[in-house]
N, C-alpha and C. Protein backbone atom coordinates (compact mmCIF):
# COMPACT_ATOMS: atom_id res chain seq x y z
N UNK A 1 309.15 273.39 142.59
CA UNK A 1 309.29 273.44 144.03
C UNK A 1 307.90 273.62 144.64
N UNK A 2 307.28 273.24 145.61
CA UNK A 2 306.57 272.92 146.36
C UNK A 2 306.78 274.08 147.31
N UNK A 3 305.22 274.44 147.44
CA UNK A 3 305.20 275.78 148.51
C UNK A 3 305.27 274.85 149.95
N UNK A 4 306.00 275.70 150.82
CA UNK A 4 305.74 275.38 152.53
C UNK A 4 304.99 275.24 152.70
N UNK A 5 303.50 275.50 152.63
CA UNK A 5 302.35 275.26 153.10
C UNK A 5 302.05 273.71 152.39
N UNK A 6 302.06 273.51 150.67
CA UNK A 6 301.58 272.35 150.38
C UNK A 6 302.66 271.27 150.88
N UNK A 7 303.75 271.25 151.38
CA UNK A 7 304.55 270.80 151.93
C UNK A 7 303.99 270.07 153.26
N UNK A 8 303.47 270.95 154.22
CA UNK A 8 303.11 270.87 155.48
C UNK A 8 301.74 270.20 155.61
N UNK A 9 301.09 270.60 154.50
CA UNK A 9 299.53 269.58 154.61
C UNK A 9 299.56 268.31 154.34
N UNK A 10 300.67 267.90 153.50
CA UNK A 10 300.84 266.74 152.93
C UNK A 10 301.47 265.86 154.08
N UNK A 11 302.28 266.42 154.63
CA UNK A 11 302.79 265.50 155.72
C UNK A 11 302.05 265.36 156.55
N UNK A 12 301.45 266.28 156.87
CA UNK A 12 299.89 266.08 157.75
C UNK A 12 298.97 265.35 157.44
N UNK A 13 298.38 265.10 156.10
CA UNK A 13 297.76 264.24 155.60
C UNK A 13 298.66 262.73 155.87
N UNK A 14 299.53 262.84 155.37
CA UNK A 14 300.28 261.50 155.99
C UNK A 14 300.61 260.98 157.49
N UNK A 15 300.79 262.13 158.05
CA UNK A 15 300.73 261.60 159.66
C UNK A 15 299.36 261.04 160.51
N UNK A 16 298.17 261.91 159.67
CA UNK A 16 297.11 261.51 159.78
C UNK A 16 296.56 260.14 159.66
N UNK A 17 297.11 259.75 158.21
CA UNK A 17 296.68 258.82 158.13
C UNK A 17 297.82 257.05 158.89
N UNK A 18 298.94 257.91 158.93
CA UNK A 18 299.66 256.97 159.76
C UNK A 18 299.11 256.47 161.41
N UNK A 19 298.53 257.63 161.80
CA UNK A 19 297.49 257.66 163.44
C UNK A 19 296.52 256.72 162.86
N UNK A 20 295.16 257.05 162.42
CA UNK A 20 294.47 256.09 161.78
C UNK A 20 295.13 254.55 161.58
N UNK A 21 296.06 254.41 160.92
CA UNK A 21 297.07 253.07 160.82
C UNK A 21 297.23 252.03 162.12
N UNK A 22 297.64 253.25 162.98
CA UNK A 22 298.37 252.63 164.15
C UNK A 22 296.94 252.40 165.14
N UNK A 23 296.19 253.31 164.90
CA UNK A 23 295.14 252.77 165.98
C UNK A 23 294.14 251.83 165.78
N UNK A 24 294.02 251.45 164.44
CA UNK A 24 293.39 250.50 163.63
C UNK A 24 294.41 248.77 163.98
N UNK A 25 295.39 249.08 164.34
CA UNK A 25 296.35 248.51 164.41
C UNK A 25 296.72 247.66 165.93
N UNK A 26 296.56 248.54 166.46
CA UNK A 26 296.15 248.59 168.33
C UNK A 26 294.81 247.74 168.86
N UNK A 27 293.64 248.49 167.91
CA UNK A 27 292.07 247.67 168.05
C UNK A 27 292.48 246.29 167.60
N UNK A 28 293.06 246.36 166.91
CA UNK A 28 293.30 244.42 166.63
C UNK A 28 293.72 244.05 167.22
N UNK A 29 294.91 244.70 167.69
CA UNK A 29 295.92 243.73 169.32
C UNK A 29 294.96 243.12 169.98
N UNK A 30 294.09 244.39 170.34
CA UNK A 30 293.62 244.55 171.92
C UNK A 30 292.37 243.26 171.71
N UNK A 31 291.78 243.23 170.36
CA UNK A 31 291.02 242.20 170.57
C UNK A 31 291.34 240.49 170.32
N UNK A 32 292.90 240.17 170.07
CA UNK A 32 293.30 239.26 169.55
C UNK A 32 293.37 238.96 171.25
N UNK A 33 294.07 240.03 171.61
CA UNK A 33 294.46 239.57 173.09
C UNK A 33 293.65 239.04 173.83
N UNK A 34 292.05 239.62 174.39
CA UNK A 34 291.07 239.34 175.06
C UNK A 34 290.61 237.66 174.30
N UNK A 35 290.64 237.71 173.08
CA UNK A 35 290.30 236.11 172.53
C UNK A 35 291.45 235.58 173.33
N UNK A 36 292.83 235.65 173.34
CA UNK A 36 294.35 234.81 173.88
C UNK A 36 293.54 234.69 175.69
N UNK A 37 293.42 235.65 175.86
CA UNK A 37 292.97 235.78 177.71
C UNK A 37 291.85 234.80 177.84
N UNK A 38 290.54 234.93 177.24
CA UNK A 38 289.56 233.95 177.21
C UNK A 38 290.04 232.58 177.31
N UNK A 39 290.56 232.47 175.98
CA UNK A 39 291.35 231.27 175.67
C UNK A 39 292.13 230.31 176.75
N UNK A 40 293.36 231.08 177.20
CA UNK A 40 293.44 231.07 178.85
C UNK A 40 292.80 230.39 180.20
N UNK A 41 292.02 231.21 179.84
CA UNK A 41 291.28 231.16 181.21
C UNK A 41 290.29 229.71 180.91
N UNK A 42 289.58 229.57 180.04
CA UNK A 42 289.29 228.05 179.75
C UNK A 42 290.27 227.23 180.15
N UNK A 43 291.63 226.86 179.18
CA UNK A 43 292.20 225.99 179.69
C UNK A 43 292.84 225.48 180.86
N UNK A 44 292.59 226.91 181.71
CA UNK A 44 293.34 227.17 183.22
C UNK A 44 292.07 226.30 183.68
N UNK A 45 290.73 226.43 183.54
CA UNK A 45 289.43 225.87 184.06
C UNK A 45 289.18 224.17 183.87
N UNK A 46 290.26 223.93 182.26
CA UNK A 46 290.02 222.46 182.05
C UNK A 46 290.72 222.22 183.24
N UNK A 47 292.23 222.38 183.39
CA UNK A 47 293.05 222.05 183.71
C UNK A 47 292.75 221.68 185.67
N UNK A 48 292.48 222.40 185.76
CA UNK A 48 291.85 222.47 187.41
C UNK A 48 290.99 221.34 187.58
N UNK A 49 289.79 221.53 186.79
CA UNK A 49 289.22 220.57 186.85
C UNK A 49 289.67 218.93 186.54
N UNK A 50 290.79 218.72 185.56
CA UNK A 50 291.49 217.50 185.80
C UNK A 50 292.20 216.94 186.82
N UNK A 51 292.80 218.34 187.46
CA UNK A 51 293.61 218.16 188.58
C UNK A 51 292.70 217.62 189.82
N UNK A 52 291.28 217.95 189.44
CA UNK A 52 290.49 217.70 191.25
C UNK A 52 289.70 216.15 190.63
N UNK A 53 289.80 215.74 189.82
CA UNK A 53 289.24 214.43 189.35
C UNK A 53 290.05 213.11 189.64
N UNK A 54 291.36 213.80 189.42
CA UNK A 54 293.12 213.02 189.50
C UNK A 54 293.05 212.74 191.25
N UNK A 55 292.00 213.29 191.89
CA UNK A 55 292.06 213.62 193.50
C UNK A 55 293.21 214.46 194.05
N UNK A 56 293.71 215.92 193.53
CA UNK A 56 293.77 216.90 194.19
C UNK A 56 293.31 217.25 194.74
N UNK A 57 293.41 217.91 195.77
CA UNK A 57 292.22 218.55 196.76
C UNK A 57 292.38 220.21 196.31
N UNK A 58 293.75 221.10 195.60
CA UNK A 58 293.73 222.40 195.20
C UNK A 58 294.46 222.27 194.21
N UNK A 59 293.67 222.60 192.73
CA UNK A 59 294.54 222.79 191.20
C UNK A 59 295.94 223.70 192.07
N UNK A 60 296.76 223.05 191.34
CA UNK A 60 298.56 223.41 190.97
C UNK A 60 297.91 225.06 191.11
N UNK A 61 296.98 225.17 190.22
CA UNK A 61 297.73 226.58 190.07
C UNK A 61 296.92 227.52 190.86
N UNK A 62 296.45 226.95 192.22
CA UNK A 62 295.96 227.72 193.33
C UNK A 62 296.26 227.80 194.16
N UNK A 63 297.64 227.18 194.07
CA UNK A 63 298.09 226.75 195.75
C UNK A 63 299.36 227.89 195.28
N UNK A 64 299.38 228.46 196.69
CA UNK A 64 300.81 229.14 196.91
C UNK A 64 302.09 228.53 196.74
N UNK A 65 303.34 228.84 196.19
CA UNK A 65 304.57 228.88 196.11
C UNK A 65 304.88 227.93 197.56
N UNK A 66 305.93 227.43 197.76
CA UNK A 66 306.29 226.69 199.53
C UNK A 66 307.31 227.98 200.01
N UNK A 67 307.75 229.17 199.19
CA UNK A 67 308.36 230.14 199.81
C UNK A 67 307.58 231.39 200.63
N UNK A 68 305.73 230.85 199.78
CA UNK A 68 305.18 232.32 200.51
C UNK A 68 305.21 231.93 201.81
């Protein structure tokens, strides 16, 4: 049997390292995301720019809704 105390460090050691896990885990989101957003925002930039070549006068995706 296992004392309470070595009991309690161990899960601590494991929760520890589960935090570590998850925030290691998070830093990757967060930078996959900003590449996805970049990413984005280029093709929002091609896209505009095809639209004003096509002779739009405002890319689709600058013009207001016809409900605002």
């Amino acid at each position: 049997m296992t004392a309470p105390r070595t009991d309690l460090e161990e899960r601590l050691a494991h929760l520890e390292r589960l935090a570590e896990d998850l925030s290691d885990e998070v830093a990757r989101l967060s930078r996959a995301l900003e590449t996805a957003e970049r990413r984005i925002a280029r093709l929002m930039e091609r896209e505009a720019g095809r639209e004003l070549d096509e002779g739009g006068s405002v890319p689709l995706a600058d013009q207001r809704p016809p409900h605002w």
